[in-house]
N, C-alpha and C. Protein backbone atom coordinates (compact mmCIF):
# COMPACT_ATOMS: atom_id res chain seq x y z
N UNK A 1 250.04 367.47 138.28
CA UNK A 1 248.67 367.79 138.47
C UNK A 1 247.78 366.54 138.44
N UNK A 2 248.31 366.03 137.90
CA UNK A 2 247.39 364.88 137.84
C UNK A 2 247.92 363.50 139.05
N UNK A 3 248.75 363.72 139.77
CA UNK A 3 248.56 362.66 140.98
C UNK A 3 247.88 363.18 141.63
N UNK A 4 246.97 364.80 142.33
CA UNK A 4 246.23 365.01 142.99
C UNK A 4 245.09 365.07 142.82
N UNK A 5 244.59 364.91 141.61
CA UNK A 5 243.20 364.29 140.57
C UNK A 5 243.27 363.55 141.19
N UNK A 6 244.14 362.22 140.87
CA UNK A 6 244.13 360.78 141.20
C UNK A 6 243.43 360.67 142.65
N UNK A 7 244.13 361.59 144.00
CA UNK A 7 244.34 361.33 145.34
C UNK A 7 242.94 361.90 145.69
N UNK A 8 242.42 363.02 145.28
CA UNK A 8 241.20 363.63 145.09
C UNK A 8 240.24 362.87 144.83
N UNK A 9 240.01 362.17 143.84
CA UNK A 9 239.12 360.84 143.38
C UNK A 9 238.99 360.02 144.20
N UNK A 10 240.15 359.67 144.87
CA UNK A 10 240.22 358.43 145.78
C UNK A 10 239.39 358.97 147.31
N UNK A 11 239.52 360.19 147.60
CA UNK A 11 239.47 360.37 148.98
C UNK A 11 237.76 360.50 148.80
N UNK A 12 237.47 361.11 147.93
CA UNK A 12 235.83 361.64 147.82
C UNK A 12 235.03 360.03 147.48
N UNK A 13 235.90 359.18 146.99
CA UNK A 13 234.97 357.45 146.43
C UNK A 13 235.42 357.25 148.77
N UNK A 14 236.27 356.97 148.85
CA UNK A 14 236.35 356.51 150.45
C UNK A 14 235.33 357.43 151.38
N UNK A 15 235.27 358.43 151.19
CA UNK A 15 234.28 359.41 152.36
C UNK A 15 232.70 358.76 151.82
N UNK A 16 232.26 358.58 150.71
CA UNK A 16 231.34 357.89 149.92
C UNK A 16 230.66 356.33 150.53
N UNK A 17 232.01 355.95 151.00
CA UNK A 17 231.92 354.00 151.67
C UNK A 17 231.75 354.82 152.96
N UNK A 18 231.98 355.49 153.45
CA UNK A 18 232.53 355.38 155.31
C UNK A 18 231.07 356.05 155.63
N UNK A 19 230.38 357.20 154.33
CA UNK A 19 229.04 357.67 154.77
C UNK A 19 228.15 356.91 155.06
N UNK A 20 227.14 357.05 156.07
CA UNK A 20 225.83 356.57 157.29
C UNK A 20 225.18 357.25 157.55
N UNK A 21 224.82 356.60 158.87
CA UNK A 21 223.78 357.61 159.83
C UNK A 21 224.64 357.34 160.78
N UNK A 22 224.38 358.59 161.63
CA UNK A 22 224.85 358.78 162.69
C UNK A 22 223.71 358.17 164.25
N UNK A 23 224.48 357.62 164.88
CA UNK A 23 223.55 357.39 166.74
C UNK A 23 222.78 358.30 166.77
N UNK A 24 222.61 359.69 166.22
CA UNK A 24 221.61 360.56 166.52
C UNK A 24 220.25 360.45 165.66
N UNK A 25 220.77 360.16 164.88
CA UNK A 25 219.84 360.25 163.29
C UNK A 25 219.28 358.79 163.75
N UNK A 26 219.86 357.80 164.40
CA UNK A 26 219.46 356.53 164.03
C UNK A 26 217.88 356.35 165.65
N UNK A 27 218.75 357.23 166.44
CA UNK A 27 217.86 357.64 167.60
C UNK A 27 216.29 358.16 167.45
N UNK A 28 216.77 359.53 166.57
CA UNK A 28 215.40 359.99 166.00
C UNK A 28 214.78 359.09 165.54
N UNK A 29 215.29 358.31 164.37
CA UNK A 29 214.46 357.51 163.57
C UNK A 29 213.74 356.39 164.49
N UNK A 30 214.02 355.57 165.40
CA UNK A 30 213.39 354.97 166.10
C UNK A 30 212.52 355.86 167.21
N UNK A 31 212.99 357.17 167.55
CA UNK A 31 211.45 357.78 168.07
C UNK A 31 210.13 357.79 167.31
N UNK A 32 210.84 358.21 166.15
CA UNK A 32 209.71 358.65 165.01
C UNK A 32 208.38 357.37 164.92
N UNK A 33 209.50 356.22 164.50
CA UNK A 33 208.82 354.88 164.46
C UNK A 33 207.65 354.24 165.79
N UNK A 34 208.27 354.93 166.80
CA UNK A 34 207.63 353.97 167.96
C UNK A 34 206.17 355.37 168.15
N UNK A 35 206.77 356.67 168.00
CA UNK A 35 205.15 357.04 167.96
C UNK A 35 204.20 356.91 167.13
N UNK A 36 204.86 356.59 165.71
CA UNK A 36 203.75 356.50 164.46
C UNK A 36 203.18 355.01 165.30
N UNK A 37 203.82 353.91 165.23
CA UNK A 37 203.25 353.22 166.05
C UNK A 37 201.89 352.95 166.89
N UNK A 38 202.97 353.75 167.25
CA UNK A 38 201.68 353.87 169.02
C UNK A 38 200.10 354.88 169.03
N UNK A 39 200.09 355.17 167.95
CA UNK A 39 199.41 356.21 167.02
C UNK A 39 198.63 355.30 166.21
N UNK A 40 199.01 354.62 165.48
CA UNK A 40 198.06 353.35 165.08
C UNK A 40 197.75 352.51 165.58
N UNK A 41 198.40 352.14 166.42
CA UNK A 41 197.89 350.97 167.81
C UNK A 41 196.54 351.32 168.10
N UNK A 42 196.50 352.51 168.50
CA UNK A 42 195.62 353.17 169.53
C UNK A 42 194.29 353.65 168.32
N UNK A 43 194.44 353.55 166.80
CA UNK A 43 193.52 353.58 165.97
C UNK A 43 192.88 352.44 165.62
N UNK A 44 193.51 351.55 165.10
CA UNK A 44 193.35 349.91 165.27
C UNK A 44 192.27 349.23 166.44
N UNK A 45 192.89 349.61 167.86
CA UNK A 45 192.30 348.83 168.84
C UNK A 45 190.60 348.67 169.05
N UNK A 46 190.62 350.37 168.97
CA UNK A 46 188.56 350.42 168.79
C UNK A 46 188.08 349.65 167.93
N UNK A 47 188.75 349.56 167.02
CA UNK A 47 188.11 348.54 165.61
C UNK A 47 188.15 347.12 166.29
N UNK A 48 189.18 346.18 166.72
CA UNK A 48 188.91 345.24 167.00
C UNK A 48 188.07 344.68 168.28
N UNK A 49 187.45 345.22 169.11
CA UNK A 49 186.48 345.48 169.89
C UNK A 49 185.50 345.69 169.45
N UNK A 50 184.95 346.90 167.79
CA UNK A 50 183.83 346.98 168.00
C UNK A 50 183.41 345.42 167.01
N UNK A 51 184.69 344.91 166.45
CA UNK A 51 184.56 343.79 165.40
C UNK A 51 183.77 342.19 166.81
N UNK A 52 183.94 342.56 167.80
CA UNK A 52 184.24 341.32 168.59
C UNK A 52 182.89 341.75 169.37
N UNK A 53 182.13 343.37 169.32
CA UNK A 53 180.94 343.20 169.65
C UNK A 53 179.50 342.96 168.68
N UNK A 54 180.31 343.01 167.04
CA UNK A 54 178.77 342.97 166.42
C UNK A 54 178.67 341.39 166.73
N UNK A 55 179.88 340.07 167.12
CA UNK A 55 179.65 338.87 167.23
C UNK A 55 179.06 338.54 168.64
N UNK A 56 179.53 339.42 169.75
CA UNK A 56 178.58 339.29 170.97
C UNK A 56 177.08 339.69 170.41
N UNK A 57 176.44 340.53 169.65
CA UNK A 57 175.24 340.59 169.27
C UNK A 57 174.11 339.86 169.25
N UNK A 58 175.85 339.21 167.76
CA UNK A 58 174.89 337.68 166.81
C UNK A 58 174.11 336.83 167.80
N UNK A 59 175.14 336.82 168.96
CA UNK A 59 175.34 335.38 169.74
C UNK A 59 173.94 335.63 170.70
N UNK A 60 174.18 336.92 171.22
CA UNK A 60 172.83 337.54 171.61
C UNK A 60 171.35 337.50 171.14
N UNK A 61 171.76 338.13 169.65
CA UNK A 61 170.32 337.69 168.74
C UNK A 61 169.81 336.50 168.72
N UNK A 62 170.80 335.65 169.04
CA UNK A 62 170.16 333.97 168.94
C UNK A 62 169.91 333.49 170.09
N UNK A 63 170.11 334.16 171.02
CA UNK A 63 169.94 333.28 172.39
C UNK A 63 168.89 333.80 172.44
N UNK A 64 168.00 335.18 172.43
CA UNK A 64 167.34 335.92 172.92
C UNK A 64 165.87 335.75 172.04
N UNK A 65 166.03 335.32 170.57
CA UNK A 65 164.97 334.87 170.12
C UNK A 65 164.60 333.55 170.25
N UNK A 66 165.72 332.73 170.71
CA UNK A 66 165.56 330.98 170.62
C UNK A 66 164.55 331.28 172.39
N UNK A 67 165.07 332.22 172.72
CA UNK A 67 164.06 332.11 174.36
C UNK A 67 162.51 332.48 173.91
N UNK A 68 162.55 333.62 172.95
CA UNK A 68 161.41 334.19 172.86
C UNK A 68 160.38 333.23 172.10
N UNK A 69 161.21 331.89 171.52
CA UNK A 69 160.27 331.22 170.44
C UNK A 69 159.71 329.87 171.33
N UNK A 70 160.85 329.27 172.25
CA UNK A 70 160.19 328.84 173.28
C UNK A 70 158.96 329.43 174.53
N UNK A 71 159.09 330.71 174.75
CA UNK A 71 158.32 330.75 175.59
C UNK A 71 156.82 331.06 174.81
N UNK A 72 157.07 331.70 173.17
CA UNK A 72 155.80 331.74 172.32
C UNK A 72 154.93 330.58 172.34
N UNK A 73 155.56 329.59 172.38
CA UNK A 73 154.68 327.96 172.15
C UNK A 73 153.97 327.85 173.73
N UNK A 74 154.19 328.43 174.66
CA UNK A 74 153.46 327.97 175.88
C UNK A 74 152.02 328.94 175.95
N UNK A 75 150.72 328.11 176.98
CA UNK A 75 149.17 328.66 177.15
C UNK A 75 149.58 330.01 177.30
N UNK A 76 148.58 330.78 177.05
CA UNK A 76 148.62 331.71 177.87
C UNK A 76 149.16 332.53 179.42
N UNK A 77 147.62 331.60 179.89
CA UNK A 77 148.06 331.06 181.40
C UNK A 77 147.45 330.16 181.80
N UNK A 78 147.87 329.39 183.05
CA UNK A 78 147.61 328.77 183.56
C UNK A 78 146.50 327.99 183.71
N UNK A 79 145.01 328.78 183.22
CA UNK A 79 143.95 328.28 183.33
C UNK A 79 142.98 328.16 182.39
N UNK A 80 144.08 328.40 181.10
CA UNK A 80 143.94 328.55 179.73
C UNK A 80 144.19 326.94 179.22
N UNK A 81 143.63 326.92 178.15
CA UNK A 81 143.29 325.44 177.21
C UNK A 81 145.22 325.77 177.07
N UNK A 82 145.63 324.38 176.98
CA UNK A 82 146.67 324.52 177.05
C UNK A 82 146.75 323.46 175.81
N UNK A 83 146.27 323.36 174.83
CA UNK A 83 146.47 322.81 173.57
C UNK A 83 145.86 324.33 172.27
N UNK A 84 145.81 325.54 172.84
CA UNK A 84 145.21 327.04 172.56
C UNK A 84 144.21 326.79 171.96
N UNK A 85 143.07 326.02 172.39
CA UNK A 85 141.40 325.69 171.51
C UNK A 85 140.65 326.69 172.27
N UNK A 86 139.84 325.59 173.05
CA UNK A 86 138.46 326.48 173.40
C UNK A 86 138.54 327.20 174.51
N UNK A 87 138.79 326.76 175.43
CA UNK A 87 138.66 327.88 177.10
C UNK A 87 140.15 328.60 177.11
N UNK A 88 139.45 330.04 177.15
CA UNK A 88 140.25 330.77 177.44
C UNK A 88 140.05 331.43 178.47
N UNK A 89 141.29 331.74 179.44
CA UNK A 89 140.50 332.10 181.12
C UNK A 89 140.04 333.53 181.04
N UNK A 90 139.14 333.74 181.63
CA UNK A 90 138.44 335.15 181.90
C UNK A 90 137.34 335.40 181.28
N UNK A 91 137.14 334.37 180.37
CA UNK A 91 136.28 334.48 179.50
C UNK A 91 134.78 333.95 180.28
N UNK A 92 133.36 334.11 179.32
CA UNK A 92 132.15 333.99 180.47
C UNK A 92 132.08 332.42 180.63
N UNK A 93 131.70 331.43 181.56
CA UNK A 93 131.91 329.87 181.71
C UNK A 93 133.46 329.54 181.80
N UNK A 94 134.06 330.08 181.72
CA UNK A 94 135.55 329.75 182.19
C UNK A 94 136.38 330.34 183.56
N UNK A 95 137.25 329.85 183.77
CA UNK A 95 137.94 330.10 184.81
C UNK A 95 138.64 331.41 184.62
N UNK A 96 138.92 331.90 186.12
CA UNK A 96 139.82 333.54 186.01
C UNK A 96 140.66 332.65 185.59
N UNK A 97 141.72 333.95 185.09
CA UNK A 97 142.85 333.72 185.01
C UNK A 97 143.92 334.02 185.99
N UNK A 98 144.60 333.39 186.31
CA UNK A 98 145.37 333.34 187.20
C UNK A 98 146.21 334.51 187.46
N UNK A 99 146.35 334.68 189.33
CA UNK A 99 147.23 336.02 189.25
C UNK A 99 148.69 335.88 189.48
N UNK A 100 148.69 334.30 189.95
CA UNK A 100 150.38 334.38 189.74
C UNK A 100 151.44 334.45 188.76
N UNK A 101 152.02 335.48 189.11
CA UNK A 101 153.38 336.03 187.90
C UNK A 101 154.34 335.04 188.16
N UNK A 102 154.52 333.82 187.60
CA UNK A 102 155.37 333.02 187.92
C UNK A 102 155.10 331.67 187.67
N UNK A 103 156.47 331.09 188.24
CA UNK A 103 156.37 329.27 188.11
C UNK A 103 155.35 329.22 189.68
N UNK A 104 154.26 327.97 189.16
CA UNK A 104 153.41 327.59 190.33
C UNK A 104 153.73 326.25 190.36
N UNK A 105 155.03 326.58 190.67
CA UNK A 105 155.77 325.07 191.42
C UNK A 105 156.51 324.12 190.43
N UNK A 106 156.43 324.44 189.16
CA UNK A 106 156.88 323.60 188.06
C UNK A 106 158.67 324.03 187.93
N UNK A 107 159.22 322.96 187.22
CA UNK A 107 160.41 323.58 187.14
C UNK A 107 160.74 323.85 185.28
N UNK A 108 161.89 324.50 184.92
CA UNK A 108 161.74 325.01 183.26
C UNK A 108 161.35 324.05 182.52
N UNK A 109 161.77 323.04 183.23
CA UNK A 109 161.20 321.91 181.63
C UNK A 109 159.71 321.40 181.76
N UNK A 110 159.26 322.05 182.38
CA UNK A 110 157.46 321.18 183.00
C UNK A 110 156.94 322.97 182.68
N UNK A 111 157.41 323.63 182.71
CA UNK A 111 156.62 325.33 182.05
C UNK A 111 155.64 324.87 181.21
N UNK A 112 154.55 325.43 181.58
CA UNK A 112 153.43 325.20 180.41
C UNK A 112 152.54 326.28 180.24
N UNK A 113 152.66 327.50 181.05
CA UNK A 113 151.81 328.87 180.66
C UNK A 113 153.51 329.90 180.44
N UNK A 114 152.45 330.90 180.13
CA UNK A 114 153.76 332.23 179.65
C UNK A 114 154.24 332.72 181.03
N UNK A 115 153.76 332.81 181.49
CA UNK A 115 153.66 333.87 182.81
C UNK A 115 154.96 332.44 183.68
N UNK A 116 155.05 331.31 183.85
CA UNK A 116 155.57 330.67 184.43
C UNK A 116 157.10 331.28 183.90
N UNK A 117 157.52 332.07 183.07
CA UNK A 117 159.27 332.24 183.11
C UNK A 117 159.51 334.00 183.52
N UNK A 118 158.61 334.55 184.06
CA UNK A 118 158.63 335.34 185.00
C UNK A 118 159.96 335.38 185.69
N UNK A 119 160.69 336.61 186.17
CA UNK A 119 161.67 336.46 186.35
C UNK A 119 162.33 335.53 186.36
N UNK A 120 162.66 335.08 185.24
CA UNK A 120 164.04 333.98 185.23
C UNK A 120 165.33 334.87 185.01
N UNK A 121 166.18 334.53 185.40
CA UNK A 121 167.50 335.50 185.75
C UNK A 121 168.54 334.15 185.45
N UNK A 122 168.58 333.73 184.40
CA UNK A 122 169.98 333.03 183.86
C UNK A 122 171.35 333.83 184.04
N UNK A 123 172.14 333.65 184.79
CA UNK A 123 173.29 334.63 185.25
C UNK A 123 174.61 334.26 184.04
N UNK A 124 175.83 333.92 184.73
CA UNK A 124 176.68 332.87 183.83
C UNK A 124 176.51 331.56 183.16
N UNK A 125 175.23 331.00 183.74
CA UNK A 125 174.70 329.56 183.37
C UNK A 125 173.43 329.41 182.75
N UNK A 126 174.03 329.38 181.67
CA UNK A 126 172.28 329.35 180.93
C UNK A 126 171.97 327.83 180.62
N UNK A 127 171.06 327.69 181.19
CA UNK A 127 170.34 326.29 180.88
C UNK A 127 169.25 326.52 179.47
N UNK A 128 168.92 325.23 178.99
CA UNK A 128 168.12 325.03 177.73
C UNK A 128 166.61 324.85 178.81
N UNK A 129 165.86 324.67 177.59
CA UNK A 129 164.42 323.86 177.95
C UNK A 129 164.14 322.61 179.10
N UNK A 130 165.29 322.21 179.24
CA UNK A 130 165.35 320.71 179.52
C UNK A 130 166.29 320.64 181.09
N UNK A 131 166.25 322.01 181.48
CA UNK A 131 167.15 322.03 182.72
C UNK A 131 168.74 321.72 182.14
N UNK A 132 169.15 321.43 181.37
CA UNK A 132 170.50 321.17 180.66
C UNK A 132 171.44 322.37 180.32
N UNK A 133 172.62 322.40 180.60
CA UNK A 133 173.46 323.47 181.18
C UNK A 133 174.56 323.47 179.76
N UNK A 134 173.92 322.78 178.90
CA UNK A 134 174.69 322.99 177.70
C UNK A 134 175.25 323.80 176.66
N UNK A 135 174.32 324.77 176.96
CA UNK A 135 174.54 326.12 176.32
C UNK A 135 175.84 326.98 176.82
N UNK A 136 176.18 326.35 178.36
CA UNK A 136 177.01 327.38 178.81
C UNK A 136 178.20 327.38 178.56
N UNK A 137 179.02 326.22 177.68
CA UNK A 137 179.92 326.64 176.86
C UNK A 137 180.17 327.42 175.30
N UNK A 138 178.61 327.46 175.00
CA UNK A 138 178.86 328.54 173.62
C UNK A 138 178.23 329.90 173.98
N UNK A 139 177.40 330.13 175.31
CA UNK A 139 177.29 331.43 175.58
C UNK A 139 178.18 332.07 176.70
N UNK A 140 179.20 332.02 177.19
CA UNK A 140 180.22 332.66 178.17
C UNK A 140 180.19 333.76 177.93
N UNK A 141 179.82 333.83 179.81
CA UNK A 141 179.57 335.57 179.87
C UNK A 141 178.47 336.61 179.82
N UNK A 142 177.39 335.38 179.14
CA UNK A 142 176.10 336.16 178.89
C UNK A 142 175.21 335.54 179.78
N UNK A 143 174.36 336.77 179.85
CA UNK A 143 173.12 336.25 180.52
C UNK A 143 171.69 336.89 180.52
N UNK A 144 170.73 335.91 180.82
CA UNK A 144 169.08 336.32 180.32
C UNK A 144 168.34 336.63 181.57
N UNK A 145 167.83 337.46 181.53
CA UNK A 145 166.57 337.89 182.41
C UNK A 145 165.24 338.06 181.10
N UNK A 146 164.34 337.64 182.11
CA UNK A 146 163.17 337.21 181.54
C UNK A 146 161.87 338.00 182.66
N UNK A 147 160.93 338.55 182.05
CA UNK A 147 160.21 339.43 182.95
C UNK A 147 158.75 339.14 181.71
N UNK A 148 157.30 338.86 182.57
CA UNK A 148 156.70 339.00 181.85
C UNK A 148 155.43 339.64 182.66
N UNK A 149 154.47 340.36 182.21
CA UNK A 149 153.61 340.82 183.11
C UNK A 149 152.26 341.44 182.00
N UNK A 150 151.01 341.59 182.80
CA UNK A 150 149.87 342.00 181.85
C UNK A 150 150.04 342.84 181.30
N UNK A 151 150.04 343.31 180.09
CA UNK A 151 149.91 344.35 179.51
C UNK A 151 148.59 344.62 178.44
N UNK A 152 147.37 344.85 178.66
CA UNK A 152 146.40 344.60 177.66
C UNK A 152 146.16 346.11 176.98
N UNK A 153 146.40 346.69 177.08
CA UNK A 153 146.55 348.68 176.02
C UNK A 153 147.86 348.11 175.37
N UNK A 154 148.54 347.42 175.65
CA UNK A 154 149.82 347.26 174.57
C UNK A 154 150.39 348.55 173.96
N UNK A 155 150.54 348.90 176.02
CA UNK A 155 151.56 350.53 175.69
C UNK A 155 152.77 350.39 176.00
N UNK A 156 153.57 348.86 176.11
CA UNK A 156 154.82 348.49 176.81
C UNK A 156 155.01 348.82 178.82
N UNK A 157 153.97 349.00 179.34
CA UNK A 157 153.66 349.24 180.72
C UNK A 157 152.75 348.04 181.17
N UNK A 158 153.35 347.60 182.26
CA UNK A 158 152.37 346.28 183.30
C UNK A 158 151.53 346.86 183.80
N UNK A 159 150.14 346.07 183.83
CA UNK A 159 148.89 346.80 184.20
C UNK A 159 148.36 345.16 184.89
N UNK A 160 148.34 345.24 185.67
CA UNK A 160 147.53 344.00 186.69
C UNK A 160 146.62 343.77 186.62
N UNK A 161 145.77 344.71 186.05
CA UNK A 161 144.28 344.59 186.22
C UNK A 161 143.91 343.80 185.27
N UNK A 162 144.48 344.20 183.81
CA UNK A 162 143.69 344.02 182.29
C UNK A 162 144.62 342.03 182.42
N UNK A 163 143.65 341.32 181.50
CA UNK A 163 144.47 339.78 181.25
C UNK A 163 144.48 339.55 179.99
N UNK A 164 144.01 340.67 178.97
CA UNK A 164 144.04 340.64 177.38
C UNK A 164 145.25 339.95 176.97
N UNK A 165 146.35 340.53 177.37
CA UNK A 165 147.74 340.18 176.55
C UNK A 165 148.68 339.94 177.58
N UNK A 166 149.94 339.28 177.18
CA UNK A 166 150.95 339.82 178.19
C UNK A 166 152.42 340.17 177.85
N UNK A 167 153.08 341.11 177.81
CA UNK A 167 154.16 341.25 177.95
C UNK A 167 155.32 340.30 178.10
N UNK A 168 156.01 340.12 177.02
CA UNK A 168 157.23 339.43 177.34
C UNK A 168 158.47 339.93 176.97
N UNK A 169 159.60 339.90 178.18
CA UNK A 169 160.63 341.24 177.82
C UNK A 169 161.50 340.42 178.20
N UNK A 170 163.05 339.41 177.12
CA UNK A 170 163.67 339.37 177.23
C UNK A 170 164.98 340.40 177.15
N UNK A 171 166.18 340.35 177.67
CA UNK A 171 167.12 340.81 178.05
C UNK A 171 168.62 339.97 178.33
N UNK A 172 169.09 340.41 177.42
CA UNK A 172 170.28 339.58 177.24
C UNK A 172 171.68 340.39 177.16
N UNK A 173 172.45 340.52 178.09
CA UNK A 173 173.86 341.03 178.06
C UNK A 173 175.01 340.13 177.61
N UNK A 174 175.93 340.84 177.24
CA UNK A 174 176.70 340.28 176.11
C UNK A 174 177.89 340.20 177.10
N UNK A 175 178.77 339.66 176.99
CA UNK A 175 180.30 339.86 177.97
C UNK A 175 180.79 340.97 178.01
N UNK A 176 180.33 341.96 176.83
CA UNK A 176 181.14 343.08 177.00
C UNK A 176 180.20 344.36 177.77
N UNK A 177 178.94 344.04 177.84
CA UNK A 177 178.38 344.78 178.67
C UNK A 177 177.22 345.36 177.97
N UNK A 178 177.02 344.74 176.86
CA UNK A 178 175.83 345.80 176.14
C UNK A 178 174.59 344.47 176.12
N UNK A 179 173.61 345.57 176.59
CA UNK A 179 172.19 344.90 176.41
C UNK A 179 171.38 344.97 175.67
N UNK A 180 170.72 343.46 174.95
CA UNK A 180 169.63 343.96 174.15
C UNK A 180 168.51 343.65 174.35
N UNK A 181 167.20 344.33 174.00
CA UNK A 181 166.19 344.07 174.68
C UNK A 181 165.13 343.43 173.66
N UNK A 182 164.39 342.49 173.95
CA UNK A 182 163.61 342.04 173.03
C UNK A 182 161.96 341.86 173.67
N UNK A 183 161.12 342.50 172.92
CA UNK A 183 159.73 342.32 173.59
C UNK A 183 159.02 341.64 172.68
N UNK A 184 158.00 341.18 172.95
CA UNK A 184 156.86 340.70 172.30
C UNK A 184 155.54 340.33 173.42
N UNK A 185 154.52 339.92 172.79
CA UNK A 185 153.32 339.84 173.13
C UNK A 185 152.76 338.73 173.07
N UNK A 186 152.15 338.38 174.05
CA UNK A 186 151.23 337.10 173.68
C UNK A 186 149.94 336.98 174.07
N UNK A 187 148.74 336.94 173.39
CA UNK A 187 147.24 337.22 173.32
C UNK A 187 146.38 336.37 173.78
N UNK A 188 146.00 336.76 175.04
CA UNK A 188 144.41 335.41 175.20
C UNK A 188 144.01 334.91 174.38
N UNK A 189 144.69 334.30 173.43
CA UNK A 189 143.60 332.71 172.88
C UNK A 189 144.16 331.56 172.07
C-alpha cells in the first residue's frame, strides 16, 4: 500500500510542474489587454490636447494683449495731438477727424494713430512693431486680425458717424483652431 502512496504523490507533485495556461487562455488574455488598452488610449488622448490647448491660449493671451498695448500708446487719430495734449480732432478750432479706417500710407513701424492698424491680418507671419518677423518662430500657426472702427454709444457696433471712441477688436487663432477675441476702447483725448 504504500508504493502507491509513494507513486500517487509523485504523479500529483509532476501534474503540479507541467500546470499553465493554455494558447487559449493565453489568447484571451491578450484580447482582454489590448481592449482595456485601447479603452484608455482613447480616455487619455482628449486630455492631452485639451493640456496643449490651455498653452495655445497662454501664447494667445500674450500675443493678443502685447498687440492691444501697442496699439493703446498710439493718437487717437490722425488729426489728433499726437503727444495726447491739447487738439483733439472734432473738437470746436480743430481739425475733423479723419475718415480713413486705415494706414494713410505709413508702414507698422511709422503707425502713429489707432485707426492706422485697421485690418491688419497677420496670417502665419507675425511681425513685431518694427516690421521684424521675429515672433514667427515662437508663435507657429497663429495669427492676428486686427479691425478697428467708430464706436461712440460703446454698444460693441461700428457707427461712422459718431468719432467719440473707437473700437479695437483683436483676434487671435491658435493652431488648433480656437479664437480669442479681445476688445477695448480708445477715447478722443
Amino acid at each position: 500500500m504504500r508504493p502507491n502512496l509513494a507513486r500517487f504523490n509523485m504523479c500529483s507533485y509532476r501534474n503540479s510542474l507541467v500546470s499553465g495556461f493554455t494558447l487559449i487562455e493565453t489568447v484571451i488574455g491578450i484580447v482582454v489587454l489590448s481592449i482595456a488598452f485601447s479603452v484608455l488610449i482613447t480616455l487619455i488622448y482628449p486630455m492631452t490636447e485639451q493640456s496643449a490647448d490651455q498653452l495655445h491660449q497662454i501664447k494667445a493671451a500674450e500675443l493678443g494683449q502685447s498687440m492691444l498695448n501697442e496699439i493703446q500708446q498710439k493718437a487717437f487719430d490722425e488729426n489728433s495731438d499726437k503727444t495726447g495734449g491739447l487738439i483733439r480732432c472734432g473738437e470746436t478750432s480743430a481739425p475733423a477727424c479723419s475718415t480713413i479706417m486705415g494706414s494713410e500710407g505709413e508702414t507698422r513701424g511709422t503707425y502713429d494713430d489707432v485707426d492706422d492698424y485697421n485690418e491688419i491680418n497677420h496670417g502665419n507671419d507675425i511681425e513685431n512693431s518694427l516690421n521684424d518677423h521675429s515672433l514667427d518662430a515662437l508663435y507657429i500657426g497663429y495669427s492676428v486680425d486686427v479691425t478697428v472702427c467708430n464706436d461712440g454709444d460703446y454698444n460693441g457696433q461700428c457707427d461712422a458717424t459718431t468719432n467719440i471712441a473707437k473700437l479695437i477688436t483683436v483676434t487671435v487663432k491658435t493652431p488648433t483652431g480656437f479664437d480669442i477675441v479681445f476688445s477695448t476702447y480708445r477715447a478722443n483725448f
